[in-house]
N, C-alpha and C. Protein backbone atom coordinates (compact mmCIF):
# COMPACT_ATOMS: atom_id res chain seq x y z
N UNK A 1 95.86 -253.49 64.47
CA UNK A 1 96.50 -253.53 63.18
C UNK A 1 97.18 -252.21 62.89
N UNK A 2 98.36 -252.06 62.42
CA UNK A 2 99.46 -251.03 62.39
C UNK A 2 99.05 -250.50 60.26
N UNK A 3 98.01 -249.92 60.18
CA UNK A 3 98.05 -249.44 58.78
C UNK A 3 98.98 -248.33 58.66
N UNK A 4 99.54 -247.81 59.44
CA UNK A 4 100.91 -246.97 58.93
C UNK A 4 101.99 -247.16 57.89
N UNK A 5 102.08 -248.80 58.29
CA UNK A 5 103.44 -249.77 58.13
C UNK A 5 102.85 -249.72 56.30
N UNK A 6 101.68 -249.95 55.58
CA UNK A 6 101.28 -250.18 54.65
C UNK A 6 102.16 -248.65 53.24
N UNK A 7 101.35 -247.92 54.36
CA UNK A 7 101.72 -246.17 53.70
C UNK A 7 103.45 -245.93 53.67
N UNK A 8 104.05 -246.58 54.48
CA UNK A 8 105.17 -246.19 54.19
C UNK A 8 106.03 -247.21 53.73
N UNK A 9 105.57 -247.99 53.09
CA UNK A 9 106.37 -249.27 52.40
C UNK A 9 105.95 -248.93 50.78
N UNK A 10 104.67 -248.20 50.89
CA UNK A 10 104.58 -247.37 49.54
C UNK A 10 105.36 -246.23 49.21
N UNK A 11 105.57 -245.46 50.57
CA UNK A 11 106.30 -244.56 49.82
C UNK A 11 107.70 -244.77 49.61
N UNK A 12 108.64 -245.60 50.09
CA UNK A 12 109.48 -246.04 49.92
C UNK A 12 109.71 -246.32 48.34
N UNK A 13 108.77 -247.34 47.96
CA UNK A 13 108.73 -247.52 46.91
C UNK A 13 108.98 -246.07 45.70
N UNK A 14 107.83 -245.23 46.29
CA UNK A 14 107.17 -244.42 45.08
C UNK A 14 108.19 -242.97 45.01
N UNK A 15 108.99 -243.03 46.25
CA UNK A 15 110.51 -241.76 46.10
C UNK A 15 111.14 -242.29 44.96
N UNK A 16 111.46 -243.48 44.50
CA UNK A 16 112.58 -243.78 43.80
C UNK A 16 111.77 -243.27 42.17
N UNK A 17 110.89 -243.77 42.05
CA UNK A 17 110.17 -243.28 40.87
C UNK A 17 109.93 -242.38 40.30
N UNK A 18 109.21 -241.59 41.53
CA UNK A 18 109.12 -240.01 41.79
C UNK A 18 110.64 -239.12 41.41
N UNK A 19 111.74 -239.74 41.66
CA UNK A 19 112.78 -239.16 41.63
C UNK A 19 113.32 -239.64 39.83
N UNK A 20 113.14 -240.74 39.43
CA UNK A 20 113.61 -241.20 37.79
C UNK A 20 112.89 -240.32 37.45
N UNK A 21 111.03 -240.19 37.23
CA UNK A 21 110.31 -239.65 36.71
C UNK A 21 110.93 -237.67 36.44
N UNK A 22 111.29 -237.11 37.03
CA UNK A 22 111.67 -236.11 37.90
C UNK A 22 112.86 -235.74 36.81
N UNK A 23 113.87 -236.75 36.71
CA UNK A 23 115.18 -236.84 36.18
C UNK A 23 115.21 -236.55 34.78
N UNK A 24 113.98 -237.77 33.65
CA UNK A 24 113.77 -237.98 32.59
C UNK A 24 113.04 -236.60 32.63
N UNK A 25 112.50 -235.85 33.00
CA UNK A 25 111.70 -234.46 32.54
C UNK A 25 112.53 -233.52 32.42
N UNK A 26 113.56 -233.42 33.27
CA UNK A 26 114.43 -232.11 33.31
C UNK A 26 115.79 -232.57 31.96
N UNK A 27 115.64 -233.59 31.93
CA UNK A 27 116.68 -234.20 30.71
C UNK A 27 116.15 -233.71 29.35
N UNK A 28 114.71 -234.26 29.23
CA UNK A 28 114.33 -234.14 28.15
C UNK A 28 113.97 -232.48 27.76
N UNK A 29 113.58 -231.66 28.77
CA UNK A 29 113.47 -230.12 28.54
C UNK A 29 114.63 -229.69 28.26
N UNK A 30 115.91 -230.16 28.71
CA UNK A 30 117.50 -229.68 28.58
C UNK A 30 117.51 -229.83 26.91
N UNK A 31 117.42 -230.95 26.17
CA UNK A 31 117.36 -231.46 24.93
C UNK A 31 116.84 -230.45 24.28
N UNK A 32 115.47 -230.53 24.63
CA UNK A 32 114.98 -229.26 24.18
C UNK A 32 115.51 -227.95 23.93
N UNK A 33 115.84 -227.58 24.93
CA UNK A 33 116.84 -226.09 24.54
C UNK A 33 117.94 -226.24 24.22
N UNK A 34 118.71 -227.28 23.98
CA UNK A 34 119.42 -227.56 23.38
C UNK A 34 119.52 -227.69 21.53
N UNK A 35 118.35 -228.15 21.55
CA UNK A 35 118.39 -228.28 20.19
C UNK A 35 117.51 -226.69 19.38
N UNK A 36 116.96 -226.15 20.34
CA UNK A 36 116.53 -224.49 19.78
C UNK A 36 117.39 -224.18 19.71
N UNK A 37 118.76 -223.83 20.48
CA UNK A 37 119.64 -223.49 20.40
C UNK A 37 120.56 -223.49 19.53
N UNK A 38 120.88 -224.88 19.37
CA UNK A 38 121.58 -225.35 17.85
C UNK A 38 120.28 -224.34 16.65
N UNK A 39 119.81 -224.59 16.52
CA UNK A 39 118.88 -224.36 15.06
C UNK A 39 118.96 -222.98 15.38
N UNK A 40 118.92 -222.12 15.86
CA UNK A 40 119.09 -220.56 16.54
C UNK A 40 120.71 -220.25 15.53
N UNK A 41 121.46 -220.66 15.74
CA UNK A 41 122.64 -220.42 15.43
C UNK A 41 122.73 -219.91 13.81
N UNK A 42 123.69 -218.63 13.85
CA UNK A 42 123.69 -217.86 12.01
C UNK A 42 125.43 -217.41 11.90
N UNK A 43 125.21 -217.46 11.02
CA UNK A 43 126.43 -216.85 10.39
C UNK A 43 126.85 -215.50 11.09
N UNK A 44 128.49 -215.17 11.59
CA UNK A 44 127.90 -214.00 12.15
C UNK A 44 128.07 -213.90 13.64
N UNK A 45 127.96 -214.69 14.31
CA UNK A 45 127.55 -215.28 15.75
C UNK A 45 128.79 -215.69 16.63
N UNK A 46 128.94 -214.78 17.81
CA UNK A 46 130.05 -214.66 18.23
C UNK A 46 129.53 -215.94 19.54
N UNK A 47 130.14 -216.86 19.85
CA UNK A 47 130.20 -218.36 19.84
C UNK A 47 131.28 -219.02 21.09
N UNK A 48 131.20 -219.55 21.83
CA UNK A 48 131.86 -220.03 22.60
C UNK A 48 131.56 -221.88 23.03
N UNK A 49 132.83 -222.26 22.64
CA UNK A 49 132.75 -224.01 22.59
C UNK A 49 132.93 -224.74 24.24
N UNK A 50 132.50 -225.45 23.57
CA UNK A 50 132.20 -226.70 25.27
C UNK A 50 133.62 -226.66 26.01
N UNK A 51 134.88 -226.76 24.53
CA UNK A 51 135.98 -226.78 25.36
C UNK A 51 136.65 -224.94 25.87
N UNK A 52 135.85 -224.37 25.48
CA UNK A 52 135.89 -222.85 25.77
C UNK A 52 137.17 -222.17 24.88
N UNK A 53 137.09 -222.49 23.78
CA UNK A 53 137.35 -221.67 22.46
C UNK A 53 136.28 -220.50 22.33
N UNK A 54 136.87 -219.55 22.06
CA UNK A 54 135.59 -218.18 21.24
C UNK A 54 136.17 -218.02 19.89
N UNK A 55 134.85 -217.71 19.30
CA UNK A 55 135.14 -217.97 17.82
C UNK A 55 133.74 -216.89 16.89
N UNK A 56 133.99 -216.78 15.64
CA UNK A 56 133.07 -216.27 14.89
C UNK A 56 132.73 -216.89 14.37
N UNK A 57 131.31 -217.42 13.77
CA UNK A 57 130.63 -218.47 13.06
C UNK A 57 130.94 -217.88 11.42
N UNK A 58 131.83 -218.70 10.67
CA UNK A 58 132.03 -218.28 9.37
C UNK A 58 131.11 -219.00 8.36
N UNK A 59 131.21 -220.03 8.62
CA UNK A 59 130.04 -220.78 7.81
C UNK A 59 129.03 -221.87 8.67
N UNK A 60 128.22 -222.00 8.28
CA UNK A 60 127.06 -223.31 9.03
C UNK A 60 126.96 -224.60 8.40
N UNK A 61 127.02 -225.77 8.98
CA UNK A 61 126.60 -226.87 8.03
C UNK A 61 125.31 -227.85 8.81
N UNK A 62 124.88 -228.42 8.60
CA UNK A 62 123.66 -229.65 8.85
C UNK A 62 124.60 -230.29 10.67
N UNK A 63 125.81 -230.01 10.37
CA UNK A 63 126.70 -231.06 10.93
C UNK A 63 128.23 -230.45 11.65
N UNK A 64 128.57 -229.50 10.59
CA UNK A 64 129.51 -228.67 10.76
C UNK A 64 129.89 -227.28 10.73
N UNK A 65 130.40 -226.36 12.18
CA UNK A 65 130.70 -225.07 12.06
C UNK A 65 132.16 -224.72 12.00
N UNK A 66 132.61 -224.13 10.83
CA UNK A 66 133.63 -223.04 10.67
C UNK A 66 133.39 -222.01 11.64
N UNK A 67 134.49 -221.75 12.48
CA UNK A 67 135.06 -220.48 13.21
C UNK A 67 136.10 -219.65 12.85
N UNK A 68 136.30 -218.53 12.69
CA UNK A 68 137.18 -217.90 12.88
C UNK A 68 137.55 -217.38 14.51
N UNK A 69 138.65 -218.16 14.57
CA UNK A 69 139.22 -217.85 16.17
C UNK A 69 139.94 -216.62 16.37
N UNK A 70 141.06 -216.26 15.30
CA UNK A 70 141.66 -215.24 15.48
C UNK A 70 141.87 -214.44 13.59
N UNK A 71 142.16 -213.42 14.00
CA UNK A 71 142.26 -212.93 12.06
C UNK A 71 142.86 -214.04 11.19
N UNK A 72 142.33 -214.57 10.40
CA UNK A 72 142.92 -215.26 9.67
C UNK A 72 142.61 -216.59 9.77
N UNK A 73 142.58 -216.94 11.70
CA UNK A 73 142.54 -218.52 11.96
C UNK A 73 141.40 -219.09 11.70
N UNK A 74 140.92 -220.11 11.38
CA UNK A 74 139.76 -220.72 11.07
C UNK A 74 139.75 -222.22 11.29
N UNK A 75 138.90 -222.82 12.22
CA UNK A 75 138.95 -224.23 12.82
C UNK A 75 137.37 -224.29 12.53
N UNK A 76 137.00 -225.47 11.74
CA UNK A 76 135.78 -226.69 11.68
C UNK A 76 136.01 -227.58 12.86
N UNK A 77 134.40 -227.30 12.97
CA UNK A 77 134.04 -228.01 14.51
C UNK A 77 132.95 -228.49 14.53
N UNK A 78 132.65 -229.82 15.00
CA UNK A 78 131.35 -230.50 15.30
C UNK A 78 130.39 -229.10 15.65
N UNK A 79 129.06 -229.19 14.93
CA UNK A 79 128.11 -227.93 15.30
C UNK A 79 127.71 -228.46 16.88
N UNK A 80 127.37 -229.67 17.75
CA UNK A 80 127.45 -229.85 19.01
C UNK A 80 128.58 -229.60 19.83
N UNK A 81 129.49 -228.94 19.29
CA UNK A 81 130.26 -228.42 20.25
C UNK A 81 130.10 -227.10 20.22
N UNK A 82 129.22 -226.07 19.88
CA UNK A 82 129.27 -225.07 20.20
C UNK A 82 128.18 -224.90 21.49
N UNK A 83 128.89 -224.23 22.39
CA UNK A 83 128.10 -225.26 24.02
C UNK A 83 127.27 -223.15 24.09
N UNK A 84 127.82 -222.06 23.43
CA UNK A 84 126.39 -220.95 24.13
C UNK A 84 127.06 -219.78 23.22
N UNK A 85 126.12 -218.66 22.59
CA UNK A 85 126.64 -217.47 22.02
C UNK A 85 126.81 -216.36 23.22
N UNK A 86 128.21 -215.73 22.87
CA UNK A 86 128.69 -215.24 23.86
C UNK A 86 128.02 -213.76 23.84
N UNK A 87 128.18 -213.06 24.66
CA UNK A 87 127.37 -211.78 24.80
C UNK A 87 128.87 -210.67 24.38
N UNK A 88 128.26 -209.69 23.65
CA UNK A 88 129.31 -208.77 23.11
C UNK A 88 130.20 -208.02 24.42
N UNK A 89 129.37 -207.93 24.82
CA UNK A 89 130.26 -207.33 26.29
C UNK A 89 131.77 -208.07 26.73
N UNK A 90 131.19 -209.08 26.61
CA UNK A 90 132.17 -209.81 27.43
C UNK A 90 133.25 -210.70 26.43
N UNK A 91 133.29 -210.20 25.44
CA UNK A 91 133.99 -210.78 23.92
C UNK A 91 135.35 -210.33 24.40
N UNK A 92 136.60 -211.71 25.00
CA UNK A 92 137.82 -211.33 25.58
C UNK A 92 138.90 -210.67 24.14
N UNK A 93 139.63 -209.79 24.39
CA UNK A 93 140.45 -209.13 23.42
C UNK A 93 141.34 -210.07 22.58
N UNK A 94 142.02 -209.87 21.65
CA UNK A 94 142.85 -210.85 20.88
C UNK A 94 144.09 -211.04 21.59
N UNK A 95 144.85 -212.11 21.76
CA UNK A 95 145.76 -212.87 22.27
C UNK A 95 146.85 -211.95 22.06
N UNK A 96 147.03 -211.53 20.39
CA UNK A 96 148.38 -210.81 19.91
C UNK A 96 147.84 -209.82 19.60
N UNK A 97 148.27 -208.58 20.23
CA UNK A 97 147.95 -207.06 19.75
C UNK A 97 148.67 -207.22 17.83
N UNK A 98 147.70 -206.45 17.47
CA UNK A 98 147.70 -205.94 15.87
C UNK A 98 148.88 -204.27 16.42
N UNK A 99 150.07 -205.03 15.03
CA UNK A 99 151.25 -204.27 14.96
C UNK A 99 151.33 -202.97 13.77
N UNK A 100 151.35 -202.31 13.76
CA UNK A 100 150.85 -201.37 13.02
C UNK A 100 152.78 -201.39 12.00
């Protein structure tokens, strides 16, 4: 009698599971820091969007963030589209030099 054949008709089975199971954990931890993240967010907060806009957080809502993109400019944006706060270092210069 071949009990090998038994063990590996199980594991066949138990990769595919092993692998959903696997999937749904790293999804649901993503969520997770995802949503610290959102609730993390202040007024203030130099900001970079999913579609890779940088912006200053001018106001906060439940739902909706005001940016200021450039002096003056100001675009409302789904608060899920602000995809990470950008690090000061690396804050790219303004588009149009200021004319004295």
């Amino acid at each position: 009698m071949n009990s090998g054949a038994g063990f590996g008709n199980l594991l066949v089975l138990a990769l595919p599971l092993l692998l959903l199971a696997f999937l749904m954990f790293t999804q649901r931890r993503r969520g997770r820091e995802v949503q610290t993240f959102q609730a993390g967010l202040s007024v203030g907060d130099a900001v970079v969007l999913t579609s890779g806009l940088y912006g200053t957080i001018l106001t906060l809502d439940d739902a909706v963030v005001t940016l200021e993109i450039a002096t003056g400019v100001q675009v409302t944006v789904d608060r899920r589209a602000v995809g990470m706060k950008q690090p000061s270092a690396e804050r790219p210069a303004d588009a149009t030099p200021e004319v004295d």
